[in-house]
PDB file of N, CA and C in Angstrom:
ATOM      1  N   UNK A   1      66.234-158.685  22.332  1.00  0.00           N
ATOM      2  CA  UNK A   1      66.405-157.259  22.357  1.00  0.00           C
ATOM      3  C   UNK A   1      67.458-156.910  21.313  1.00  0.00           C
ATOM      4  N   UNK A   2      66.917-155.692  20.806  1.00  0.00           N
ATOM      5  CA  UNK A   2      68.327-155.365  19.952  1.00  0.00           C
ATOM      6  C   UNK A   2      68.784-154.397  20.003  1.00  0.00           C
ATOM      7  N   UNK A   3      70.532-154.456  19.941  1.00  0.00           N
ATOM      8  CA  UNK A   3      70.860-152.490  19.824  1.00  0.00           C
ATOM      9  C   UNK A   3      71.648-152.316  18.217  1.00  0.00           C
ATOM     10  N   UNK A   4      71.375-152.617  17.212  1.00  0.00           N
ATOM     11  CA  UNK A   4      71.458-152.230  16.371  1.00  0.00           C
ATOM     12  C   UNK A   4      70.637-150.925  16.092  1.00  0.00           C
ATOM     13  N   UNK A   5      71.312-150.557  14.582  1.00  0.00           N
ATOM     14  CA  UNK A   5      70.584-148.911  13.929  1.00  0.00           C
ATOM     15  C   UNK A   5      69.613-149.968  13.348  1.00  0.00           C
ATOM     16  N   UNK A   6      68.587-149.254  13.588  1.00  0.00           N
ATOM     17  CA  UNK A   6      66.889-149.676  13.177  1.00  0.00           C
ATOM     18  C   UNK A   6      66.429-149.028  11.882  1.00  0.00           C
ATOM     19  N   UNK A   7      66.282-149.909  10.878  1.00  0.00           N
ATOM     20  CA  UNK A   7      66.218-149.949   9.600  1.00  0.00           C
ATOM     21  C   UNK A   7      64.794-149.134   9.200  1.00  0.00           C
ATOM     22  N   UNK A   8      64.036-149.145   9.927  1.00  0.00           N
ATOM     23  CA  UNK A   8      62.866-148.905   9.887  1.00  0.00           C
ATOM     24  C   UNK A   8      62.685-147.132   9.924  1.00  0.00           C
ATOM     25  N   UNK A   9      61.759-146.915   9.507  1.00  0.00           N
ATOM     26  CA  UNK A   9      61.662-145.088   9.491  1.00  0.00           C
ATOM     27  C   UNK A   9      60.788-144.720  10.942  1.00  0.00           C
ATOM     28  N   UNK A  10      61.798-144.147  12.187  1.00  0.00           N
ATOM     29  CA  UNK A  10      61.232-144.486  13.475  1.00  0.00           C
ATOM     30  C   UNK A  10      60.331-143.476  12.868  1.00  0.00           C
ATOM     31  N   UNK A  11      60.964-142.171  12.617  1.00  0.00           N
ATOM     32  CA  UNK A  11      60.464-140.959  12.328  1.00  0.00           C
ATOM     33  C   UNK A  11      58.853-141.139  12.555  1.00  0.00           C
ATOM     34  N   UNK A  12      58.022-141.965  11.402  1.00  0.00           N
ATOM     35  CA  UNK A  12      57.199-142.056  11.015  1.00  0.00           C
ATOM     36  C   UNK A  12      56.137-142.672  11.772  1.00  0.00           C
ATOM     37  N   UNK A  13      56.661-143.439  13.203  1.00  0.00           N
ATOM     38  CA  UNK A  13      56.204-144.419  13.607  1.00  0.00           C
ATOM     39  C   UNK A  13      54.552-143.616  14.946  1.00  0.00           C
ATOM     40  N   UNK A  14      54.042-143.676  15.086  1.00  0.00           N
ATOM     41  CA  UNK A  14      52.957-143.441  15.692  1.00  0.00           C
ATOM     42  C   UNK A  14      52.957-143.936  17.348  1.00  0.00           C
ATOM     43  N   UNK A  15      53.231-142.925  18.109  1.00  0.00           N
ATOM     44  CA  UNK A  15      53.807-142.939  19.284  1.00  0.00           C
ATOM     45  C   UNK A  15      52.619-142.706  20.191  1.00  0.00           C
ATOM     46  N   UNK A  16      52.439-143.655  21.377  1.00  0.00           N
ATOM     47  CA  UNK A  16      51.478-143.705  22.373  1.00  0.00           C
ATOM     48  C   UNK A  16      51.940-143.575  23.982  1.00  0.00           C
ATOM     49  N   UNK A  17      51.390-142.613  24.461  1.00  0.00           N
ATOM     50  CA  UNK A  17      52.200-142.500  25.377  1.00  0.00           C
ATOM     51  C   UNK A  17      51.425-143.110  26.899  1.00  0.00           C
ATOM     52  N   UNK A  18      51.680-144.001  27.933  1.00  0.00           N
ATOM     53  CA  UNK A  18      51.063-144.971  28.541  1.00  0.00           C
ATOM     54  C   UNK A  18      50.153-144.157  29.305  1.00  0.00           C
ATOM     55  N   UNK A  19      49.411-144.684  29.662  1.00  0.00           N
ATOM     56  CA  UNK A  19      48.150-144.172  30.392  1.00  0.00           C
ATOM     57  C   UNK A  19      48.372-144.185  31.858  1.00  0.00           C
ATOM     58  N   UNK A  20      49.518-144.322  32.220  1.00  0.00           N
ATOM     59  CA  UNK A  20      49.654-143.890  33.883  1.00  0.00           C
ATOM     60  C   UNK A  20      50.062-142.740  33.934  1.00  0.00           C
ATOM     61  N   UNK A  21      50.783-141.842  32.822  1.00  0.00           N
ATOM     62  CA  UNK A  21      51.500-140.853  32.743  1.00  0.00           C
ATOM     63  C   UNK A  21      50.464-139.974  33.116  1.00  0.00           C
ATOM     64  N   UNK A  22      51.230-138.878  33.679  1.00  0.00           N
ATOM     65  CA  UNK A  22      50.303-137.724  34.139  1.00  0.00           C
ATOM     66  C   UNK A  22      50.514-136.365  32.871  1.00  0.00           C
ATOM     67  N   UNK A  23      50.267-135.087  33.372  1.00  0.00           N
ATOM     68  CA  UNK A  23      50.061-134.316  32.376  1.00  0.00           C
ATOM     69  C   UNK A  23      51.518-133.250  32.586  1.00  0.00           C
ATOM     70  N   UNK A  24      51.795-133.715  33.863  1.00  0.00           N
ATOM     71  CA  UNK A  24      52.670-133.101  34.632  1.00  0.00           C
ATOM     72  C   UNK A  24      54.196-132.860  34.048  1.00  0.00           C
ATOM     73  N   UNK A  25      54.459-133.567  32.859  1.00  0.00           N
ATOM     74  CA  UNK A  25      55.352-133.720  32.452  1.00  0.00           C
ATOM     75  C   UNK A  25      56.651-134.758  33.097  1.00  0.00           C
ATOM     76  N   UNK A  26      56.205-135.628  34.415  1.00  0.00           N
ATOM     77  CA  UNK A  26      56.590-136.699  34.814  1.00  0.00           C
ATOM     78  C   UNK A  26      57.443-137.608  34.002  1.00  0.00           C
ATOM     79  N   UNK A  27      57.197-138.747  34.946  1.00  0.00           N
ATOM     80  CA  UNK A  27      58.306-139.811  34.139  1.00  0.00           C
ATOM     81  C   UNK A  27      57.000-140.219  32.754  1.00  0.00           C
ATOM     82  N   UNK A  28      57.389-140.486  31.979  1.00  0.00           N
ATOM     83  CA  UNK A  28      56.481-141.066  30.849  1.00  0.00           C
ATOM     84  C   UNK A  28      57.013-142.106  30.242  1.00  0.00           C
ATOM     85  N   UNK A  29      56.837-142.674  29.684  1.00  0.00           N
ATOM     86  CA  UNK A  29      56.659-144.304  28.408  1.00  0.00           C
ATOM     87  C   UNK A  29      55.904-144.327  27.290  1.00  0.00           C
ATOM     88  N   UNK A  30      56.821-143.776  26.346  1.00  0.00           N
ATOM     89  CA  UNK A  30      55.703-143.961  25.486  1.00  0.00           C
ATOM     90  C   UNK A  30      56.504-145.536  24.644  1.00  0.00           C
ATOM     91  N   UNK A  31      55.418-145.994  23.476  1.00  0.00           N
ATOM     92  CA  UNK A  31      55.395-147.016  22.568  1.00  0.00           C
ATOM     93  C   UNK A  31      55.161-146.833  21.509  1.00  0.00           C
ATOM     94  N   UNK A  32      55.781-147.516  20.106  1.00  0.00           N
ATOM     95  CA  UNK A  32      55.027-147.311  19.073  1.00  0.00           C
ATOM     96  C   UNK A  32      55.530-148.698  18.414  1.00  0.00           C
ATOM     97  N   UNK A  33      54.375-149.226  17.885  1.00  0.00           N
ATOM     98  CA  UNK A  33      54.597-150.747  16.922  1.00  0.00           C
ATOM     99  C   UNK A  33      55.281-150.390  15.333  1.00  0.00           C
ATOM    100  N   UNK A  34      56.021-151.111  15.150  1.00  0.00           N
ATOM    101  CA  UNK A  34      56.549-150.981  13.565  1.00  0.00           C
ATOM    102  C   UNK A  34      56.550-152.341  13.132  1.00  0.00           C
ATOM    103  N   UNK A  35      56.716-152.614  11.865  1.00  0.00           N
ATOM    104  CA  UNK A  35      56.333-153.741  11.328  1.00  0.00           C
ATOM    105  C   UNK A  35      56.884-154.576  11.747  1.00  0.00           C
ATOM    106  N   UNK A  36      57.755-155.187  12.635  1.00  0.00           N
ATOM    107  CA  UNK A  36      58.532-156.587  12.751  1.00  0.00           C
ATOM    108  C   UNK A  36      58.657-155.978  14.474  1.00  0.00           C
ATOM    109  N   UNK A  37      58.948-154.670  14.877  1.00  0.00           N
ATOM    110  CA  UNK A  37      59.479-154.574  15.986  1.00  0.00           C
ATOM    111  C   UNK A  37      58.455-153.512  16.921  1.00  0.00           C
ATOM    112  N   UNK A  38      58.252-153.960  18.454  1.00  0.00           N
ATOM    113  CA  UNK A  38      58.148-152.325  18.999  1.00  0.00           C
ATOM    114  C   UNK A  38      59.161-151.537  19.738  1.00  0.00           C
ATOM    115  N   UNK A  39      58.851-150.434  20.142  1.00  0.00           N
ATOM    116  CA  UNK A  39      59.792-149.445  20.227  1.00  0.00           C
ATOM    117  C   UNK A  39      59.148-148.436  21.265  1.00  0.00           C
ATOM    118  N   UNK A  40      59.995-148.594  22.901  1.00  0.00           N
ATOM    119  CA  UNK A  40      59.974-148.145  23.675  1.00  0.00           C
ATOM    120  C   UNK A  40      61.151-146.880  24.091  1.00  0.00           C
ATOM    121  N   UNK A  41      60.788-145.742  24.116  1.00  0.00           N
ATOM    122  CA  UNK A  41      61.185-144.542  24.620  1.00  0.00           C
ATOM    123  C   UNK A  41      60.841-143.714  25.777  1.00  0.00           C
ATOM    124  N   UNK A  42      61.162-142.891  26.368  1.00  0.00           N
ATOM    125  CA  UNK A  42      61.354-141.785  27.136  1.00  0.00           C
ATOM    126  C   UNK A  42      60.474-140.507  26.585  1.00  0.00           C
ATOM    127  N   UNK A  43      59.255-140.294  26.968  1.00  0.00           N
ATOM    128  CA  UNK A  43      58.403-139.435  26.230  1.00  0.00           C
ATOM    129  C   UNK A  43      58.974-138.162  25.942  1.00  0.00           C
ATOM    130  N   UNK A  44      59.987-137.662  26.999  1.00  0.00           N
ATOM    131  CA  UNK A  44      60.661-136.456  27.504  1.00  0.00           C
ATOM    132  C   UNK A  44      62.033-136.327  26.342  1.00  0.00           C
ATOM    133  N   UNK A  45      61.973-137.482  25.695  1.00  0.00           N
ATOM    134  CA  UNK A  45      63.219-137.728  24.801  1.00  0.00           C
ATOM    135  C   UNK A  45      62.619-136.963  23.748  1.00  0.00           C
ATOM    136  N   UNK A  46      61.652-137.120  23.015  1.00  0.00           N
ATOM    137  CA  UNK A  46      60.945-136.787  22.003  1.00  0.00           C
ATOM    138  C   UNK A  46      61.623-137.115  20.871  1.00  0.00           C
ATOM    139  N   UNK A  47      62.099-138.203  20.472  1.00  0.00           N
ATOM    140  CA  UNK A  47      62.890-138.748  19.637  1.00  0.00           C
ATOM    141  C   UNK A  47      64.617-138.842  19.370  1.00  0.00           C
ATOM    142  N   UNK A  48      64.797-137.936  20.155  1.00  0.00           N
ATOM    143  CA  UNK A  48      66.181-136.902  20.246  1.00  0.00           C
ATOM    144  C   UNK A  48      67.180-138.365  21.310  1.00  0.00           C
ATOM    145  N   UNK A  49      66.318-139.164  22.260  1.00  0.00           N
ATOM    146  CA  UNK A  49      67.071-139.884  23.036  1.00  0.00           C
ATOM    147  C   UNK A  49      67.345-141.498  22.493  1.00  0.00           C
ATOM    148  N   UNK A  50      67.642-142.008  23.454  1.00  0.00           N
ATOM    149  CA  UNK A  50      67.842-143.617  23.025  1.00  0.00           C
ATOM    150  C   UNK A  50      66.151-144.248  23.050  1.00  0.00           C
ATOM    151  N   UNK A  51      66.536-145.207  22.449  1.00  0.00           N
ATOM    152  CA  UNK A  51      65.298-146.077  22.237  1.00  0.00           C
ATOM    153  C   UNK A  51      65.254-147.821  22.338  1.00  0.00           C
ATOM    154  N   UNK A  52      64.467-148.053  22.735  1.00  0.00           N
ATOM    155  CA  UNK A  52      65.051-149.173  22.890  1.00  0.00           C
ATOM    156  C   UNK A  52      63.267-150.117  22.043  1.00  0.00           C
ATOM    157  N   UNK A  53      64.405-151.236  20.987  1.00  0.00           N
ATOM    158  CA  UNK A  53      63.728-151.641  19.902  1.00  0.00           C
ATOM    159  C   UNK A  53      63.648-152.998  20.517  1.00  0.00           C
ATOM    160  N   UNK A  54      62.549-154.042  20.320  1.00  0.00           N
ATOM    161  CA  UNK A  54      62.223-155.492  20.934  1.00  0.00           C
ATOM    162  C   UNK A  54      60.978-156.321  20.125  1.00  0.00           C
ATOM    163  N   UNK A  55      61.331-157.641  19.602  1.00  0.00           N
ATOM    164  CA  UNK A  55      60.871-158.050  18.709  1.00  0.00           C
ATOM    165  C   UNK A  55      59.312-158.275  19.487  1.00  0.00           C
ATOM    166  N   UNK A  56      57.990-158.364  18.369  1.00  0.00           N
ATOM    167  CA  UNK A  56      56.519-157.945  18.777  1.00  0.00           C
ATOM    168  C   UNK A  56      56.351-159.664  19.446  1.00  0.00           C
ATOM    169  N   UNK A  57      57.131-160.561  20.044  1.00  0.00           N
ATOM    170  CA  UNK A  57      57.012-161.722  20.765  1.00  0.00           C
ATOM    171  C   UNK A  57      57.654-161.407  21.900  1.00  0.00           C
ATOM    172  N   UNK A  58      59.122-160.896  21.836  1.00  0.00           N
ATOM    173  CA  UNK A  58      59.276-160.589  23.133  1.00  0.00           C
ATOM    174  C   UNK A  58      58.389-159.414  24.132  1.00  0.00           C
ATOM    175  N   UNK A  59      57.868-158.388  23.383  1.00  0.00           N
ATOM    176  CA  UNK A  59      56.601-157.662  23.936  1.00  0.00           C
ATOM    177  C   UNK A  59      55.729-158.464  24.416  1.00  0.00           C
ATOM    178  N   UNK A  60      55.112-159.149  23.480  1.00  0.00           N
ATOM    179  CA  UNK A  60      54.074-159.704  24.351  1.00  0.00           C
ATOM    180  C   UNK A  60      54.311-160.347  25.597  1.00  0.00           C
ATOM    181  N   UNK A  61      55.751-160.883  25.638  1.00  0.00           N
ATOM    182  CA  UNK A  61      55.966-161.702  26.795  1.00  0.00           C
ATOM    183  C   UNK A  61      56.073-160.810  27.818  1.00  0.00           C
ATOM    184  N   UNK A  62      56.478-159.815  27.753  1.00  0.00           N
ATOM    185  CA  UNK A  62      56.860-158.503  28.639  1.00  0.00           C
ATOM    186  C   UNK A  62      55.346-158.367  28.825  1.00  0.00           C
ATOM    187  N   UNK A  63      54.647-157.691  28.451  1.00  0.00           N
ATOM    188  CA  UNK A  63      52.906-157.522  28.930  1.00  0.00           C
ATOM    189  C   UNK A  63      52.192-158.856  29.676  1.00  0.00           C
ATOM    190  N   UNK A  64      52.550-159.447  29.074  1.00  0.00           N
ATOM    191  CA  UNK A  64      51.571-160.937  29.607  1.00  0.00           C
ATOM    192  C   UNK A  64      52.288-161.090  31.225  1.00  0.00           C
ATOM    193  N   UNK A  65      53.557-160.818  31.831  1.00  0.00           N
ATOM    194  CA  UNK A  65      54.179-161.025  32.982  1.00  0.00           C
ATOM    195  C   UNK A  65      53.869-159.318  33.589  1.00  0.00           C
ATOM    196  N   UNK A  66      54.216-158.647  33.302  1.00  0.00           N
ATOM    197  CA  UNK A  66      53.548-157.653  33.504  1.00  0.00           C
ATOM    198  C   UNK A  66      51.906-157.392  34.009  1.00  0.00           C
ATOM    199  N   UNK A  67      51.416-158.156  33.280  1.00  0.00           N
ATOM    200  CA  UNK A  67      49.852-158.268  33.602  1.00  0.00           C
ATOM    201  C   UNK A  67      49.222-159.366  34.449  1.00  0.00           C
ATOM    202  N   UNK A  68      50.137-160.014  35.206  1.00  0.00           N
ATOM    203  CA  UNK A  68      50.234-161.339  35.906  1.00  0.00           C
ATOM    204  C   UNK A  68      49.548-160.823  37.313  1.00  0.00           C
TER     205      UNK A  68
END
């Protein structure tokens, strides 16, 4: 995991927001992949909040236990 400033242009990054979320404006999760890292947020943040950045191996490990 990292909390460094993220070199990368989040700005730009293409944001998905999880499919349990309702329309309701609820809790949400969204994701977006960038080249080395993905990048999990607070949909409600809309960029404005923290983010939290995790290399695309430790993701997978997170989904694969997740999906257990």
């Amino acid at each position: 995991m990292s909390v460094e400033r993220m070199a990368e242009h989040v700005d730009e990054l293409h944001w998905f927001k999880s499919s349990y979320s309702g329309s309701d404006g609820g809790d949400c999760v969204e994701v977006a992949a960038g080249l080395n890292a993905v990048y999990v947020r607070d949909s409600k943040s809309m960029g404005d909040g923290p983010m939290l950045r995790v290399s695309q191996g430790e993701w997978a490990t997170f989904v694969a236990l997740v999906m257990e």
